[in-house]
Protein backbone atom coordinates (compact mmCIF):
# COMPACT_ATOMS: atom_id res chain seq x y z
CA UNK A 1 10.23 -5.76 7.43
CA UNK A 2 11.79 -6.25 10.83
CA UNK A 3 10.47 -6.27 14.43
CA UNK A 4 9.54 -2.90 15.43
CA UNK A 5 9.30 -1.24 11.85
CA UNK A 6 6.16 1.56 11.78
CA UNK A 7 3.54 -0.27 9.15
CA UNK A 8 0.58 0.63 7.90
CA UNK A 9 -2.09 -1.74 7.13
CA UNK A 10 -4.15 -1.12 4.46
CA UNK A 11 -6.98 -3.53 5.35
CA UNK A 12 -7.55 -2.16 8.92
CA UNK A 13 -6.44 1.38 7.25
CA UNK A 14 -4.32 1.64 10.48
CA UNK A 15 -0.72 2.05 12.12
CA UNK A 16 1.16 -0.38 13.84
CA UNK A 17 4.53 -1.87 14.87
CA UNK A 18 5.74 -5.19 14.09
CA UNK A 19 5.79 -7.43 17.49
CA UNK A 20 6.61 -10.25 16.12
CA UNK A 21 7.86 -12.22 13.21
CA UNK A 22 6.48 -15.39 11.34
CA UNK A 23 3.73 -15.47 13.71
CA UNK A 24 0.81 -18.04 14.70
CA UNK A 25 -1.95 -17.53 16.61
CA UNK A 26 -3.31 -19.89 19.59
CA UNK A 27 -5.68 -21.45 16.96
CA UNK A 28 -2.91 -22.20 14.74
CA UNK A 29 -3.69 -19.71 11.72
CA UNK A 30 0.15 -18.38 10.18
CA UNK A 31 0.62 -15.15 9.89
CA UNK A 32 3.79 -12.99 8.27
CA UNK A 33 3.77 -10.76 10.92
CA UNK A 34 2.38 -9.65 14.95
CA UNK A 35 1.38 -6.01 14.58
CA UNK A 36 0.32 -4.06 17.22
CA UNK A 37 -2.18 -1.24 15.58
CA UNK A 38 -2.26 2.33 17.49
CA UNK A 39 -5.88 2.67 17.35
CA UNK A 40 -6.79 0.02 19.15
CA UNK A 41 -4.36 -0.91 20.94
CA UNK A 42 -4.51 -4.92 20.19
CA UNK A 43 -2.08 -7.17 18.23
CA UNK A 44 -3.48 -9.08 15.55
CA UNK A 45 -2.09 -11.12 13.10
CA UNK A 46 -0.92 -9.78 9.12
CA UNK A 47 0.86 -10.89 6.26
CA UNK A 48 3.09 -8.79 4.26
CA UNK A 49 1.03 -8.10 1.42
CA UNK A 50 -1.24 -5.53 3.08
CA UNK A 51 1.08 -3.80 4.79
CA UNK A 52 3.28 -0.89 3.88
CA UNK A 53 6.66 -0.06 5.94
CA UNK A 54 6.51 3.54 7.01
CA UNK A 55 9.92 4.72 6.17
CA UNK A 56 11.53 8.92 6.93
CA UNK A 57 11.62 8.57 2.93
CA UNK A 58 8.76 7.66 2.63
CA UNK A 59 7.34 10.15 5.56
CA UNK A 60 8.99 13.07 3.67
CA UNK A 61 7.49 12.68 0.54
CA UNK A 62 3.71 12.04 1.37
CA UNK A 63 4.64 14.99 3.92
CA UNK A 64 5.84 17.90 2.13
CA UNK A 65 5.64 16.97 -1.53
């Protein structure tokens, strides 16, 4: 995944877009990714394995399969 890739996050069962990559917060905790969820509006920290890149493949077969 790649700064600005569509994600979705299956702990916060959510959309976002990658902000940033290999990021840290102020308190030092390492995260895989900055995502910005659409819900809420606020960027929080993730790591790869709980989120899904939202690809037109993808998109088209959850969509009209």
């Amino acid at each position: 995944m790649k700064l600005g890739d569509l994600v979705y996050d299956s702990f916060f069962c959510d959309f976002g877009i990658i902000t940033a990559v290999d990021f840290t917060t102020d308190i030092g905790t390492p995260f895989d990714y900055e995502v910005l969820y659409l819900t809420s509006g606020e960027k929080w920290g993730a790591d790869s394995s709980i989120l899904e890149l939202i690809t037109s493949e993808k998109i088209k077969d959850d969509l009209f399969t």
